[in-house]
Protein backbone atom coordinates (compact mmCIF):
# COMPACT_ATOMS: atom_id res chain seq x y z
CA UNK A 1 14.32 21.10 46.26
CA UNK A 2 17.42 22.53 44.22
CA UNK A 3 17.25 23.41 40.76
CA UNK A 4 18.48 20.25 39.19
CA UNK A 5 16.35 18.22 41.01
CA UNK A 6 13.44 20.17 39.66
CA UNK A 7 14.41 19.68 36.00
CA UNK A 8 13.72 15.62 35.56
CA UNK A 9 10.02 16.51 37.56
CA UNK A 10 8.98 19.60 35.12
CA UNK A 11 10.54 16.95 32.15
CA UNK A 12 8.34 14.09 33.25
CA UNK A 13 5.60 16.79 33.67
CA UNK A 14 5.71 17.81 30.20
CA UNK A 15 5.54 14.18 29.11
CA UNK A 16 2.70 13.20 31.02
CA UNK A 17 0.87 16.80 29.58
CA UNK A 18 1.70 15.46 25.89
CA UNK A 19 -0.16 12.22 26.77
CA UNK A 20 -2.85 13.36 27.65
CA UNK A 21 -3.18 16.21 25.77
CA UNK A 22 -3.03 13.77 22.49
CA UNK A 23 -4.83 10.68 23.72
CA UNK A 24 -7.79 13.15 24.41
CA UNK A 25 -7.71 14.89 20.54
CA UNK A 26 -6.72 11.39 18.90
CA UNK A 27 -9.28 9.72 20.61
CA UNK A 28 -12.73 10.78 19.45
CA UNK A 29 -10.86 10.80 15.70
CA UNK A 30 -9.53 7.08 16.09
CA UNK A 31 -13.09 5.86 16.90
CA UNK A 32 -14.70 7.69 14.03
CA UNK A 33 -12.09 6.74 11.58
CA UNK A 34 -12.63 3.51 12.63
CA UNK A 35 -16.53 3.71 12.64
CA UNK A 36 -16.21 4.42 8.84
CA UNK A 37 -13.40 1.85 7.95
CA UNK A 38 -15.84 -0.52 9.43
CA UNK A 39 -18.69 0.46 7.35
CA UNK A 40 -16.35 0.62 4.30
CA UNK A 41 -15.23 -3.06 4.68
CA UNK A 42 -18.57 -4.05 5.17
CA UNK A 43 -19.79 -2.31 2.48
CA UNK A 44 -16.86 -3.37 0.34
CA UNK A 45 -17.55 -7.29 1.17
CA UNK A 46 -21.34 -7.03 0.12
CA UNK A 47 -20.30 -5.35 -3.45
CA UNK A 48 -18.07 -7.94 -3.98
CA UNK A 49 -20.37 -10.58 -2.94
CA UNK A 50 -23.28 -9.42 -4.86
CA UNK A 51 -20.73 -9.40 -7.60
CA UNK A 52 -19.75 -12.90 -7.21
CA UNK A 53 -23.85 -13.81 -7.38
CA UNK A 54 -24.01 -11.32 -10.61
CA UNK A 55 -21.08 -11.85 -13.06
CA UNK A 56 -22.75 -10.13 -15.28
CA UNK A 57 -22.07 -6.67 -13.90
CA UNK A 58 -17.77 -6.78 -14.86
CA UNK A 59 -19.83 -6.04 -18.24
CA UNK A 60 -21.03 -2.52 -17.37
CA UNK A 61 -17.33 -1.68 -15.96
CA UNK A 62 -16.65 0.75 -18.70
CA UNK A 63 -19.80 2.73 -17.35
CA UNK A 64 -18.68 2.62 -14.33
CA UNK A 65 -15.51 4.18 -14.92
CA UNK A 66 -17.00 6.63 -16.74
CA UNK A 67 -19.61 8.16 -13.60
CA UNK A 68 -16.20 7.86 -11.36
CA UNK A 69 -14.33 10.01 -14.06
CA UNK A 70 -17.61 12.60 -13.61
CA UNK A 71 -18.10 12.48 -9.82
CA UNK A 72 -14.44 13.58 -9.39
CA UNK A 73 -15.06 15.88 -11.95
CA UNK A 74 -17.91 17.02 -10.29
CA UNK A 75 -17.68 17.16 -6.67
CA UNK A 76 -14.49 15.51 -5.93
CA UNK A 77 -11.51 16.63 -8.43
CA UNK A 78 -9.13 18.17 -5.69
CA UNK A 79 -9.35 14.42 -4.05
CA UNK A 80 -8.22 13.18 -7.01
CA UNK A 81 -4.68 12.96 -5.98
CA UNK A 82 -5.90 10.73 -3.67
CA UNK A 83 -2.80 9.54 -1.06
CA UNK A 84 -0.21 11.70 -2.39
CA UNK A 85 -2.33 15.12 -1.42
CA UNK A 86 -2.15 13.75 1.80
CA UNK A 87 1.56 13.27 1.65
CA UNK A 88 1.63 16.78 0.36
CA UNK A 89 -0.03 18.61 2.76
CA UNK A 90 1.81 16.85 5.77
CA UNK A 91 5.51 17.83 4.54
CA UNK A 92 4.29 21.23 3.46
CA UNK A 93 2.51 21.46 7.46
CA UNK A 94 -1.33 22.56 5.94
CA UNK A 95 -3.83 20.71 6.61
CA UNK A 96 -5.71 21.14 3.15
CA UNK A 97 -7.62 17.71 2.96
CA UNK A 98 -10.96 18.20 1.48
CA UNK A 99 -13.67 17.06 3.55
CA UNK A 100 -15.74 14.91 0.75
CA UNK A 101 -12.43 13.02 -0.18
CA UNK A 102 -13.59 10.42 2.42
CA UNK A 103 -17.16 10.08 1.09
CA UNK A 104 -15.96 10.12 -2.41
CA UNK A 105 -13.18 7.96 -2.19
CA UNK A 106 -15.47 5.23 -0.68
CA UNK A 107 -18.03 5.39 -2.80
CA UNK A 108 -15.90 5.39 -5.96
CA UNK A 109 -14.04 2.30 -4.68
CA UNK A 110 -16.73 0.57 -4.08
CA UNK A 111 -18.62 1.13 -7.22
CA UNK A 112 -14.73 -0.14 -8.70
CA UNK A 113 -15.26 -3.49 -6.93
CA UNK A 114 -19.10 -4.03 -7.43
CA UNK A 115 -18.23 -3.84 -10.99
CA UNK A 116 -15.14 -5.94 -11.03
CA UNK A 117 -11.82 -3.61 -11.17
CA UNK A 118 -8.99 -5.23 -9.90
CA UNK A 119 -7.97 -2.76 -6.77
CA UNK A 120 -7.41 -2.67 -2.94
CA UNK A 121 -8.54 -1.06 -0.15
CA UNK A 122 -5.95 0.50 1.71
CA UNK A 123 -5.62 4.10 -0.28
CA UNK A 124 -9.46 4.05 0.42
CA UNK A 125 -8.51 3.75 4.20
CA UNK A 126 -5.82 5.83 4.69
CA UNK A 127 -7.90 8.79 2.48
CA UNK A 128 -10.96 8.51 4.66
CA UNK A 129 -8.70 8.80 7.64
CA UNK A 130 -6.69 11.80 6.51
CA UNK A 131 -9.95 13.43 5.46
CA UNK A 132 -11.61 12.70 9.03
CA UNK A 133 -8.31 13.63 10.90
CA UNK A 134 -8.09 16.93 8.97
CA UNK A 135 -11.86 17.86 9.86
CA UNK A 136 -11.24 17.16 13.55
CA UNK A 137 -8.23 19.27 13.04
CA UNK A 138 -10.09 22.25 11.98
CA UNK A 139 -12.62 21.67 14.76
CA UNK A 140 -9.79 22.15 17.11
CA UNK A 141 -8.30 24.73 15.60
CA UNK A 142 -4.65 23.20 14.85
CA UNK A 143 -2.32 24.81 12.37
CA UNK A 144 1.13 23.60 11.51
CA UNK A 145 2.71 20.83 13.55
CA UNK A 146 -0.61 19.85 15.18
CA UNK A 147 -2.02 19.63 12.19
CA UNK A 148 0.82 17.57 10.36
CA UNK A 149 0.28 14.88 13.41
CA UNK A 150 -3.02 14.52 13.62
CA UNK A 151 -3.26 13.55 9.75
CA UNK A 152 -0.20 11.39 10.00
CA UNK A 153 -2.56 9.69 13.19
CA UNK A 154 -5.25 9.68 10.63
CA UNK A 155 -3.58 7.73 8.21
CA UNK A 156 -2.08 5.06 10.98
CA UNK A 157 -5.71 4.77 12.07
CA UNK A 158 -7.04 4.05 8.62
CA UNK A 159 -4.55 1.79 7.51
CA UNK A 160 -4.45 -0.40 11.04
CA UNK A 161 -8.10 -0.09 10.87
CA UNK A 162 -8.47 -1.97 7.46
CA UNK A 163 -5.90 -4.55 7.90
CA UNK A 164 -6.15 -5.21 11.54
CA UNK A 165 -2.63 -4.56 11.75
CA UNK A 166 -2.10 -1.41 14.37
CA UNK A 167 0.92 -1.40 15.53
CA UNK A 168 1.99 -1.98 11.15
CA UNK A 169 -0.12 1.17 10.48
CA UNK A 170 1.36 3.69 13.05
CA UNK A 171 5.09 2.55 11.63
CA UNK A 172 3.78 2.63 8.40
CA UNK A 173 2.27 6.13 8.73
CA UNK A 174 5.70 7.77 9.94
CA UNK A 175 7.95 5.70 7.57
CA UNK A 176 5.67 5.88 3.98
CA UNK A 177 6.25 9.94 4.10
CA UNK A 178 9.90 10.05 3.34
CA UNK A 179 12.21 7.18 2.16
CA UNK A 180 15.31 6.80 4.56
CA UNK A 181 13.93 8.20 7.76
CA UNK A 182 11.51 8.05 10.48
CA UNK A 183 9.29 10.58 11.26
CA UNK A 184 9.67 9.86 14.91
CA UNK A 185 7.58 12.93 16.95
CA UNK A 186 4.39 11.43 15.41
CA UNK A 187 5.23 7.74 17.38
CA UNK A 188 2.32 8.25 20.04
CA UNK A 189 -0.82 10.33 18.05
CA UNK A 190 -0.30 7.08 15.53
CA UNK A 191 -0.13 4.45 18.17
CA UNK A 192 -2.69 5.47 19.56
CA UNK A 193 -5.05 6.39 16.86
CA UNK A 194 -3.87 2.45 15.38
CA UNK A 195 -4.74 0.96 18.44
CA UNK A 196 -8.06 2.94 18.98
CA UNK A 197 -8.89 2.50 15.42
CA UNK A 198 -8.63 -1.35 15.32
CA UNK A 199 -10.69 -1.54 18.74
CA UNK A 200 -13.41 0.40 17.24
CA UNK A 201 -13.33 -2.01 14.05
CA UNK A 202 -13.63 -5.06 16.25
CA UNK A 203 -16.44 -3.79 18.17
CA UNK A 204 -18.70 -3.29 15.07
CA UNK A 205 -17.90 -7.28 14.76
CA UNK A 206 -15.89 -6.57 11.45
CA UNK A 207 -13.77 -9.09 10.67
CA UNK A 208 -10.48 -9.54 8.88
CA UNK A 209 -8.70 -12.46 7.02
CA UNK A 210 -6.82 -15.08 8.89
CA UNK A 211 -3.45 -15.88 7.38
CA UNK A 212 -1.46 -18.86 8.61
CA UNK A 213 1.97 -20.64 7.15
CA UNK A 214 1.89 -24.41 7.13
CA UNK A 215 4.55 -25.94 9.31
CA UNK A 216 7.61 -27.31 7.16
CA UNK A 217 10.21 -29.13 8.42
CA UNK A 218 13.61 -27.42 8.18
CA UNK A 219 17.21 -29.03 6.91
CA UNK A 220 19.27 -29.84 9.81
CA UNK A 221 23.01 -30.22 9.36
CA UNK A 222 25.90 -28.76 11.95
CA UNK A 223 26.52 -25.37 10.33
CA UNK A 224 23.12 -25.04 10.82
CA UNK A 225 23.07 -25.83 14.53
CA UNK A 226 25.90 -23.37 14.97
CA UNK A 227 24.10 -20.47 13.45
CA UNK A 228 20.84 -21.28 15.13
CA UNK A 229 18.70 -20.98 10.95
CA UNK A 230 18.88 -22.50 8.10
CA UNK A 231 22.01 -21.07 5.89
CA UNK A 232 20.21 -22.98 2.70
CA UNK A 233 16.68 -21.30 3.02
CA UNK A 234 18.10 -17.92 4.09
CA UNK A 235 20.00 -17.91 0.57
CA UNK A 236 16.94 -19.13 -1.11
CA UNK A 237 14.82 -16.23 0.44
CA UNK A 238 17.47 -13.61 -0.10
CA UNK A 239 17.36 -14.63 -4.12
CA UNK A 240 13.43 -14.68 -4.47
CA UNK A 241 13.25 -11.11 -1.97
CA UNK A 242 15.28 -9.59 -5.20
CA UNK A 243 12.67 -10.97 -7.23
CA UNK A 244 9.81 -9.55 -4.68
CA UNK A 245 11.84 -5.91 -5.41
CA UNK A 246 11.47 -6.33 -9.19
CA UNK A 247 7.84 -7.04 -8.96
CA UNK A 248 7.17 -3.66 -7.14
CA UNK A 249 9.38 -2.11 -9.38
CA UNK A 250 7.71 -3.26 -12.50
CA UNK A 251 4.23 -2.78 -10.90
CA UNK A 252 4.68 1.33 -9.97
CA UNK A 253 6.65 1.55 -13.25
CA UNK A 254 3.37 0.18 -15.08
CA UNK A 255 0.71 2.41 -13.07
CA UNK A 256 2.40 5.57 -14.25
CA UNK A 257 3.08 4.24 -17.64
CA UNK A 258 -0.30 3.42 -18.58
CA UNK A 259 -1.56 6.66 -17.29
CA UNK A 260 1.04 8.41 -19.42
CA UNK A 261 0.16 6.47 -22.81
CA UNK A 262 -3.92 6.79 -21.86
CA UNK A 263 -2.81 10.82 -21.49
CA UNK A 264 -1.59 10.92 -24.83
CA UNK A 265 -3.73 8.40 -26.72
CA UNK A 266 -6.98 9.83 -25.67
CA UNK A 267 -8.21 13.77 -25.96
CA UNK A 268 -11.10 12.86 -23.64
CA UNK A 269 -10.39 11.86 -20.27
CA UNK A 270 -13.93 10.14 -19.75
CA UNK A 271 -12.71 7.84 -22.64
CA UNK A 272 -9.67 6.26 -20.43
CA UNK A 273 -11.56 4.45 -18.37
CA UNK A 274 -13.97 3.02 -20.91
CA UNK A 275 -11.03 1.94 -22.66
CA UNK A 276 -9.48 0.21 -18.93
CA UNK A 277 -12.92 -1.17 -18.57
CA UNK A 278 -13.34 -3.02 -22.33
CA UNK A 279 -9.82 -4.46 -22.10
CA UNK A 280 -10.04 -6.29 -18.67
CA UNK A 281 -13.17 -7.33 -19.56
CA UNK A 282 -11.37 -8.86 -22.39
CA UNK A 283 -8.53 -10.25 -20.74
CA UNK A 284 -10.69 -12.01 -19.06
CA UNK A 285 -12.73 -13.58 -21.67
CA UNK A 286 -9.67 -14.09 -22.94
CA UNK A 287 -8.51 -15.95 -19.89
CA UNK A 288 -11.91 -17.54 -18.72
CA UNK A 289 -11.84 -17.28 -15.70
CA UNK A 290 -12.66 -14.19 -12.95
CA UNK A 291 -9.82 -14.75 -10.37
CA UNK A 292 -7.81 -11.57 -11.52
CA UNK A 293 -11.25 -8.89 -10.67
CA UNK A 294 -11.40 -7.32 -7.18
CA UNK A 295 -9.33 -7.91 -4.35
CA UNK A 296 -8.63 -11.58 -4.77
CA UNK A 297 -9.45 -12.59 -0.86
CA UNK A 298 -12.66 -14.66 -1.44
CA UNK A 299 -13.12 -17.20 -4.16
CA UNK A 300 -15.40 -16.67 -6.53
CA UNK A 301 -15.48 -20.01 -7.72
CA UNK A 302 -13.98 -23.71 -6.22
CA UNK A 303 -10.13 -23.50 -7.13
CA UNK A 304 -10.25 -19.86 -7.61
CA UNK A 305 -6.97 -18.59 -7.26
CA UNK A 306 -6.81 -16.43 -4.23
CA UNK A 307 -4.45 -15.03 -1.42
CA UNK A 308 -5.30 -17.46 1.16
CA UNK A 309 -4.93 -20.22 -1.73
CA UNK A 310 -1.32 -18.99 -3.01
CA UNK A 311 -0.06 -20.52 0.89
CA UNK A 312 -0.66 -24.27 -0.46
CA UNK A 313 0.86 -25.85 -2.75
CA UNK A 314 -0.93 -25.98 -5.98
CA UNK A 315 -2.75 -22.53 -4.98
CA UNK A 316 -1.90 -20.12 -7.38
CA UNK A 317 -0.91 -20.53 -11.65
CA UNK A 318 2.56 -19.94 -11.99
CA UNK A 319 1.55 -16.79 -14.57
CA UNK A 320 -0.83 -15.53 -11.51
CA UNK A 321 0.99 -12.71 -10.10
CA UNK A 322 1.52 -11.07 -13.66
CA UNK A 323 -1.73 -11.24 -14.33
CA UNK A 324 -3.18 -9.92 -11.01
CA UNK A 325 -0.41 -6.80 -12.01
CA UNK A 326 -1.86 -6.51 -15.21
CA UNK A 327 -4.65 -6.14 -14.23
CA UNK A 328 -4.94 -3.68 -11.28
CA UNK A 329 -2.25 -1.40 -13.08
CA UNK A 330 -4.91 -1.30 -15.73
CA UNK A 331 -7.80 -0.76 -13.33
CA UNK A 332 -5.59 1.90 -11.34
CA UNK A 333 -4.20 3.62 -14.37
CA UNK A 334 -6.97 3.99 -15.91
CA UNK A 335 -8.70 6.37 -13.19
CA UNK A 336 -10.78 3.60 -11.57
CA UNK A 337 -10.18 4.07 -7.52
CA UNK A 338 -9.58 1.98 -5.23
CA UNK A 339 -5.70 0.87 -3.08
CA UNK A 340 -2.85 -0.84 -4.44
CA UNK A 341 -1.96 -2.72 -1.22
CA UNK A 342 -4.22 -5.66 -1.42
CA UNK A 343 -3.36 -6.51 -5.08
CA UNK A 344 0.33 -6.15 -4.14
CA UNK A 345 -0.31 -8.77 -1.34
CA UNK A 346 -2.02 -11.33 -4.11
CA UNK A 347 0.67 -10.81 -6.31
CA UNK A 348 3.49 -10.93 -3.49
CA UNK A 349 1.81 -13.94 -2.06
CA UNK A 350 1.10 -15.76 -5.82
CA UNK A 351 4.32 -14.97 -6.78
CA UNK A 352 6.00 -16.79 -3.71
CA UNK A 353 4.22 -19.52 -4.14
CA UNK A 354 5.69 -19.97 -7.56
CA UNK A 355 9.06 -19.24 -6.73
CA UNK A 356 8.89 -21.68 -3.72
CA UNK A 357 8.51 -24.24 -6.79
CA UNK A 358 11.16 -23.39 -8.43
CA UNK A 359 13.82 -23.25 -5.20
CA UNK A 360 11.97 -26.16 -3.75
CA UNK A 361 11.56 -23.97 -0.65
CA UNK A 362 8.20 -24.09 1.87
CA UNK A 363 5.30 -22.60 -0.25
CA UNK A 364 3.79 -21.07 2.59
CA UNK A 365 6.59 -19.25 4.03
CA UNK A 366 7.48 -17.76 0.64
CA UNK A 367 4.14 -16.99 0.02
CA UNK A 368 3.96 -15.04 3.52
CA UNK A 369 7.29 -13.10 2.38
CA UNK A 370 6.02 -12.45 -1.17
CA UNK A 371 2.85 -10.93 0.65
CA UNK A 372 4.90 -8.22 3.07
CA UNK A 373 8.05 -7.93 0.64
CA UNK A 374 5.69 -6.70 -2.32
CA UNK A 375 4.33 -4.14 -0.25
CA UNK A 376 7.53 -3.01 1.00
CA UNK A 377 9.70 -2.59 -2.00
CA UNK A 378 6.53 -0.17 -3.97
CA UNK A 379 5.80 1.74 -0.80
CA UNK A 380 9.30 1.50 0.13
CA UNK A 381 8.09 0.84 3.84
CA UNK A 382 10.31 -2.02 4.84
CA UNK A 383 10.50 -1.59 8.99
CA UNK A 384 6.39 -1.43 8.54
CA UNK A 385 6.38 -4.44 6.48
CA UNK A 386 8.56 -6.49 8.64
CA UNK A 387 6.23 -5.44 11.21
CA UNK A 388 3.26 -6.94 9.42
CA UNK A 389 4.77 -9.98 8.63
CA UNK A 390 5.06 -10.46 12.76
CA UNK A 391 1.41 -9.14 13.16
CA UNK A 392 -0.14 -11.41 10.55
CA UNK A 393 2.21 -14.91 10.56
CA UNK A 394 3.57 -14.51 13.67
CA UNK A 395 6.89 -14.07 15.29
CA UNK A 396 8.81 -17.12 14.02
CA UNK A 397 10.20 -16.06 11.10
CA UNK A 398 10.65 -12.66 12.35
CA UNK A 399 14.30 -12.25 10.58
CA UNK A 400 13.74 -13.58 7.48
CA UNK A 401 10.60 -11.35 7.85
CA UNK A 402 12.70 -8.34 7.76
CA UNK A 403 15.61 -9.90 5.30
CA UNK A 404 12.73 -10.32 2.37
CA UNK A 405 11.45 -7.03 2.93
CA UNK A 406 14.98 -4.84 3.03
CA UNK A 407 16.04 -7.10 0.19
CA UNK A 408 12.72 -5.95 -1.82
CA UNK A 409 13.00 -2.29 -0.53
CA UNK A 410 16.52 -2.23 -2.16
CA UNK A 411 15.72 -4.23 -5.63
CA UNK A 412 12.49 -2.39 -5.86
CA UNK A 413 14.78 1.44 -6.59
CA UNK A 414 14.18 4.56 -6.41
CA UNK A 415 10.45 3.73 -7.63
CA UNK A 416 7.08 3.27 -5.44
CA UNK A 417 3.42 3.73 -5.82
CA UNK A 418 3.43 7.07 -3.95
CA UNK A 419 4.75 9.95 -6.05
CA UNK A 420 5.05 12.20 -3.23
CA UNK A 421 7.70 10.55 -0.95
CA UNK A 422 10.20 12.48 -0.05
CA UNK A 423 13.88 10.98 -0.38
CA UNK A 424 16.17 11.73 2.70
CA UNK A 425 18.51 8.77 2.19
CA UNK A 426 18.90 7.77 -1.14
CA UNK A 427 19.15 3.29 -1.58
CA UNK A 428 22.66 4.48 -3.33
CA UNK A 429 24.20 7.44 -3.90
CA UNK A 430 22.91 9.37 -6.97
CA UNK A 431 22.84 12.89 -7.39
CA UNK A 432 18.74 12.47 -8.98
CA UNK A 433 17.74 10.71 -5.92
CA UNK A 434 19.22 13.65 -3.55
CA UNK A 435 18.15 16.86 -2.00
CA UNK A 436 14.94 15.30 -0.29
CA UNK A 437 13.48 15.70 -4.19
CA UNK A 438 10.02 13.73 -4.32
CA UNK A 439 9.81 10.44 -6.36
CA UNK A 440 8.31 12.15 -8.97
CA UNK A 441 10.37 14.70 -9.10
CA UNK A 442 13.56 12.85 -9.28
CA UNK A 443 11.95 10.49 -12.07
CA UNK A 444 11.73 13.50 -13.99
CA UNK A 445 15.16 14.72 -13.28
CA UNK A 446 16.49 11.69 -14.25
CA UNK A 447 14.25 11.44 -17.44
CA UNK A 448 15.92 14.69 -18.72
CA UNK A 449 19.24 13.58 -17.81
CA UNK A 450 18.85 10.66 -19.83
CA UNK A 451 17.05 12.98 -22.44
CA UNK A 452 20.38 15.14 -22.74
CA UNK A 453 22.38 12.10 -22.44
CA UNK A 454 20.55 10.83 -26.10
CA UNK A 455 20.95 13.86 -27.82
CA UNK A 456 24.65 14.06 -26.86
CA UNK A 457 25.49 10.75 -28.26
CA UNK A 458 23.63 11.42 -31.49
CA UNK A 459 25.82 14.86 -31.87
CA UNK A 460 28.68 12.33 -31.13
CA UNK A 461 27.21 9.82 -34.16
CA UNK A 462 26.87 12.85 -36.78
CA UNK A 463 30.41 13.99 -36.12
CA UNK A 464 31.78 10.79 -36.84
């Protein structure tokens, strides 16, 4: 056999050594990850249930927020950063994920829920598989690359794992670390630990939600028939997919606003949360009714406004979606714990629902692209979203799918929910938003632009 012959065999070789050589560490990782997003949701639905049958705990959430203030202050404060340390330590290649962040983080979010903060689940998820992953990675021994796939696996498996969505959380896991690219060399640890992952849920005969758009009946005219889709309802989803973007926008803005204020308005940190706690209990005395608490997937009540509820007509108030952001940026921001995905689907979802009211458009479809495009503008994941949109509803609508969510990812800025993302590709050109800066970094830079930019124009003024 000549030389060149030899190259494609030692090639396909290689390959078939990676395969195995990652299917066999992923493996054991995706099933435990898996083992414990299983308990989690399980856990998570009796808290809320008991909940549900106990109204009268939402009136000890201050105290709640005040023993997850001290158990992170205890045995959990470098897990505090919750997602974002994970983001950290992949791009920097370490691997320093504390072991208890899984333990803590589920225990803290479900002690949010049981007491009626308005949260998700996902950040819970992807934690406790980042934690897990880095374990197993110190088990075997892996340092730098290894190390940075593996936890990138980990967080695939979590977040497939909790939605049921695999083949969403390995995209998701290699397009959430840095905004305008791909991080492509990861593609089979994160399938696989997604797939695995979402097998091991379904064999502990833990469920997840079933979503489903109402057929419509679409406009038929001959432009239409020449194109092969509605031109009508692809302008009305392009306009409300802007709308989607300024929803994320305005929700990351408010998480890291109200943490801000709290900062300054409080010399105690255990008093932030009591104060979180006392106002959503009076927003919703105020409102009177529970809808807004918890993850909004099960009704509390008959005509409780939910996420399955916002796909009908009539399902959701037309003030819903603010008040769902309300809110979990006031559970969130406040240092209760818990993920921001779920609430972002409920408002997504509520807030298509009223926008298909005012376009006269299918509530269900716009409810279904309110749900991914949410997500993807403050996570600025759009491929992942799109993805979801095709796992949940189906392949259908598959372009309009991704045409809400890059619509949202560009509306929603240069903003999201995780700090730590990188920028490689800026949405525009700006010189704040360059130089792979992080989101919070760049917010910063821009802050003391615009700080500089005041205090010139007053010099300006007192010349004059």
């Amino acid at each position: 056999m000549t030389e060149n012959n030899s190259i494609p065999l030692k090639e396909h070789f290689a390959i078939f050594k990676h395969l195995v050589r990652w299917t066999v560490l992923v493996v054991p990782i995706a099933i435990v990850i898996g083992s414990v997003v299983a308990f989690f949701l399980w856990l998570l639905s009796a808290a809320i249930h008991f909940r549900f049958s106990h109204p009268w705990l939402l009136y000890l959430l201050p105290v709640a927020g005040v023993l997850i203030h001290f158990i992170y202050q205890s045995v959990g404060k470098s897990s505090e950063k919750g997602n974002n340390l994970i983001t950290e330590q992949i791009h920097e290649e370490g691997g320093g994920v504390p072991k208890q962040m899984a333990p803590v983080i589920l225990g803290t979010t479900i002690i949010t829920h049981l007491f009626g903060g308005s949260a998700g689940r996902e950040g819970t998820a992807v934690q406790i598989g980042g934690s897990i992953a880095a374990m197993f990675g110190g088990w075997f021994k892996l340092k730098g690359k290894d190390m940075r796939m593996v936890l990138i696996a980990g967080i695939a498996a979590g977040f497939g794992a909790v939605f049921g969505t695999p083949l969403t959380g390995a995209v998701f896991a290699m397009e959430v670390l840095t905004i305008g690219r791909i991080q492509y060399d990861a593609l089979l640890p994160a399938l696989i630990a997604a797939v695995v992952a979402d097998i091991t849920v379904g064999a502990w005969h833990v469920t997840h939600t079933q979503y489903h758009i109402p057929a419509f009946t679409h406009a038929t005219n001959a432009l239409n028939s020449y194109l092969h889709f509605d031109i009508l309802l692809l302008g009305k989803v392009i306009v409300a997919s802007a709308a989607f973007g300024l929803a994320s926008y305005l929700f990351a803005g408010m998480v890291n606003e109200i943490k801000n204020v709290c900062l300054k308005l409080f010399k105690y940190k255990w008093m932030i949360p009591v104060f979180g706690g006392l106002v959503i209990i009076g927003l919703t005395l105020l409102i009177g009714k529970p809808d807004y608490l918890s993850l909004g997937v099960d009704a509390e009540h008959p005509g409780a406004v939910t996420i399955p509820s916002a796909f009908n007509a009539g399902g959701a108030d037309t003030w819903s979606w603010l008040w769902k952001t309300v809110y979990t940026t006031l559970t969130l921001g406040t240092g209760f714990k818990g993920g921001e995905v779920t609430p972002l689907f409920y408002i997504g979802a509520t807030l298509g629902n009223t926008l298909a009211g005012l376009l006269n458009a299918p509530v269900g479809l716009f409810a279904a692209l309110g749900f991914i495009a949410v997500f993807a503008g403050a996570t600025n994941t759009p491929l992942a979203c799109t993805f979801m949109g095709v796992e949940l509803f189906g392949g259908e609508y598959a372009l309009l799918f991704a045409v809400a969510c890059f619509t949202a990812y560009f509306f929603s800025g240069h903003s999201g929910i995780y700090s730590s993302q990188r920028i490689a590709v800026p949405k525009i050109f700006d010189p704040d938003y360059s130089d792979e800066a992080t989101l919070a970094d760049a917010l910063k830079r821009r802050g003391y632009m615009h700080q500089k930019l005041r205090k010139y124009r007053l010099l300006l003024k007192k010349k004059k």
